[in-house]
C-alpha atoms as a PDB file:
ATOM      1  CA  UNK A   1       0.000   0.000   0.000  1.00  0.00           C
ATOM      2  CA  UNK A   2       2.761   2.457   0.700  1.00  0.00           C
ATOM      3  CA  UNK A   3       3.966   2.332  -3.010  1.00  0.00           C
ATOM      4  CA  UNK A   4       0.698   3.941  -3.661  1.00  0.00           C
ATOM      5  CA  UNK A   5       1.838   7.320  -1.951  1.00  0.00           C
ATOM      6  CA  UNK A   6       3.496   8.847  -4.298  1.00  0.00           C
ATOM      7  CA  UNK A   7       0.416   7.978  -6.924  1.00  0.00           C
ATOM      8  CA  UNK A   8      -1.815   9.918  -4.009  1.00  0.00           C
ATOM      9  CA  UNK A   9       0.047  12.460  -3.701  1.00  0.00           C
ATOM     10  CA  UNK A  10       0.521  12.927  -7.480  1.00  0.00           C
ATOM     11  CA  UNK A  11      -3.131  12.914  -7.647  1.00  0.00           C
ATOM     12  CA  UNK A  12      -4.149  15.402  -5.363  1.00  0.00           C
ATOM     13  CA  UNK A  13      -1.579  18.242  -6.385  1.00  0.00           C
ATOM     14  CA  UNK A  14      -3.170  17.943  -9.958  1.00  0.00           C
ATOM     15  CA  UNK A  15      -6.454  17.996  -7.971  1.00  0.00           C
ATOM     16  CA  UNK A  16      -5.718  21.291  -6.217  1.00  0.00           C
ATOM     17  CA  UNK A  17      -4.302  22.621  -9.692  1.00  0.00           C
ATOM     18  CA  UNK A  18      -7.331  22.121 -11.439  1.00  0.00           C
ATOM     19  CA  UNK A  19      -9.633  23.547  -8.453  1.00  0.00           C
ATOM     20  CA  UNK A  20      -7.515  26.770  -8.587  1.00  0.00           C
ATOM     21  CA  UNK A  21      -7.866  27.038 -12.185  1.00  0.00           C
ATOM     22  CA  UNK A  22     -11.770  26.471 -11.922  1.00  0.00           C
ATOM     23  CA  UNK A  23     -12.085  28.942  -9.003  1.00  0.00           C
ATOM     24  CA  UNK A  24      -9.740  31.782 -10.986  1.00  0.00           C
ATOM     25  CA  UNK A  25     -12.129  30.664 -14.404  1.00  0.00           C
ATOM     26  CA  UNK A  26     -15.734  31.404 -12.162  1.00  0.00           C
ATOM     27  CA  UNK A  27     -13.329  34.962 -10.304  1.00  0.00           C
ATOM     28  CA  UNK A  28     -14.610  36.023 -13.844  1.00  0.00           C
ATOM     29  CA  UNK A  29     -17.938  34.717 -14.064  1.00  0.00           C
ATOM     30  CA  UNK A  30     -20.367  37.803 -13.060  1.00  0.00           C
ATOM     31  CA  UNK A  31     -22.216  37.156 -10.081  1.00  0.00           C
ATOM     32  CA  UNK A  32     -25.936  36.459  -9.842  1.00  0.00           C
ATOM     33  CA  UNK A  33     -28.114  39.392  -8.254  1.00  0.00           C
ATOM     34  CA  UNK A  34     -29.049  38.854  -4.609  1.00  0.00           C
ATOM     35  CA  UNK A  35     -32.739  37.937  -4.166  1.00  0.00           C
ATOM     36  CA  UNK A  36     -34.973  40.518  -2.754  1.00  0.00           C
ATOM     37  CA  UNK A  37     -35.509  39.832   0.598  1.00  0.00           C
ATOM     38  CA  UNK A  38     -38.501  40.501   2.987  1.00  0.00           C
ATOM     39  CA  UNK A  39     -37.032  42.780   5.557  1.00  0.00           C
ATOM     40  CA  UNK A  40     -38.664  45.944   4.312  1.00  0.00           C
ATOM     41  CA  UNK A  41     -42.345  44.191   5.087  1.00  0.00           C
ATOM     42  CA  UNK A  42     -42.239  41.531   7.623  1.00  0.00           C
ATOM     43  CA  UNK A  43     -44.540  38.868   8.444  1.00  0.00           C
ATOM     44  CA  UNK A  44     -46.856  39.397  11.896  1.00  0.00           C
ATOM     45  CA  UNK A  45     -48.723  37.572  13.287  1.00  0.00           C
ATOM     46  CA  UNK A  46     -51.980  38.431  14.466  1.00  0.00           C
ATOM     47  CA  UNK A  47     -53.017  35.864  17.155  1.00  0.00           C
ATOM     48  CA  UNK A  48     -55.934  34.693  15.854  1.00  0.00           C
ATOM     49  CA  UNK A  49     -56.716  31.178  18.137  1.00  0.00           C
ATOM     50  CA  UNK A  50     -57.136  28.004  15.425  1.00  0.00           C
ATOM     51  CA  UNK A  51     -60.516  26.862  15.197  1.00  0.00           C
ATOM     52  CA  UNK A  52     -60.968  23.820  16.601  1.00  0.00           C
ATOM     53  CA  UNK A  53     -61.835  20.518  15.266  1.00  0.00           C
ATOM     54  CA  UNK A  54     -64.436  18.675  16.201  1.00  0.00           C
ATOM     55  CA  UNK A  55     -63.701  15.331  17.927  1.00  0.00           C
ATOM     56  CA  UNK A  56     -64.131  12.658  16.159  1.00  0.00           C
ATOM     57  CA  UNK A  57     -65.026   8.319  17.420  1.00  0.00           C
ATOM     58  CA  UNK A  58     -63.810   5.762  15.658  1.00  0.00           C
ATOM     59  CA  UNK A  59     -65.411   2.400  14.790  1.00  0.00           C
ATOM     60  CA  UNK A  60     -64.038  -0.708  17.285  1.00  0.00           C
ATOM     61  CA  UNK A  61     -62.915  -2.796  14.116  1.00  0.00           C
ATOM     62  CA  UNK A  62     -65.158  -6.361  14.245  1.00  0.00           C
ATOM     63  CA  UNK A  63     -61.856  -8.261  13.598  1.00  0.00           C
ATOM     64  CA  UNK A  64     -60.048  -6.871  16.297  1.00  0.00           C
ATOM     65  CA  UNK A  65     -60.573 -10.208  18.456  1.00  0.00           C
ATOM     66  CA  UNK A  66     -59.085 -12.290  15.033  1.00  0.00           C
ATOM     67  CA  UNK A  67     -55.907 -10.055  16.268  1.00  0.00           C
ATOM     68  CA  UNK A  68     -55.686 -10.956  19.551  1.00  0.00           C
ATOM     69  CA  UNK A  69     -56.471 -14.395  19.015  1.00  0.00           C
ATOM     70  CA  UNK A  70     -53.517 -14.107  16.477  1.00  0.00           C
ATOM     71  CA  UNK A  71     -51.158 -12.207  19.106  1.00  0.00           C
ATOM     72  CA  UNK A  72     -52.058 -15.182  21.434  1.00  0.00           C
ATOM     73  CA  UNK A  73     -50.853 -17.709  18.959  1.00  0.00           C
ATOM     74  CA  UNK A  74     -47.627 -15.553  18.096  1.00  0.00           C
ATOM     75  CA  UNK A  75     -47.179 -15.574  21.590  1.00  0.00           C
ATOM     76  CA  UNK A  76     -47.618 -19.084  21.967  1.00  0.00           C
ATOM     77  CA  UNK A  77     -45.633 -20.214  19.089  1.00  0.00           C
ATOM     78  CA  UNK A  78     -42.710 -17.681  20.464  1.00  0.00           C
ATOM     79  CA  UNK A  79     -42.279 -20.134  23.753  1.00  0.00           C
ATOM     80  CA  UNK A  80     -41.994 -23.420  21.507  1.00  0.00           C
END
């Protein structure tokens, strides 16, 4: 592995080379305008409470003691 080094090394100069000669390249590019931003007119809040929803009931499934019986027999098989 250590004759591999030098290779590395090689490698990541000509890295470095390249990323300073893309980073000089976009130096030139002209830069985007900033985005307007939304200090002149910020957002308040008003405190208006939520309206509330109303509470709903649920339905007791008619299979629900198939899934105990099931659990059970999990359960049972589990301590075989």
């Amino acid at each position: 592995m250590n004759n591999k080094i030098g290779e590395a090394e090689n490698w990541h100069f000509a890295f470095f080379d390249r990323q300073n000669a893309f980073n000089e390249l976009m130096s030139n590019e002209p830069k985007p305008p900033k985005k307007l931003t939304n200090e002149h007119n910020p957002i308040v809040c008003d405190n208006t409470p939520t309206p509330k929803k109303k509470e709903q009931e649920f339905e007791v499934m008619e299979y629900l003691e198939e899934v105990e019986n099931l659990a059970m027999s999990l359960d049972f098989l589990d301590r075989l």
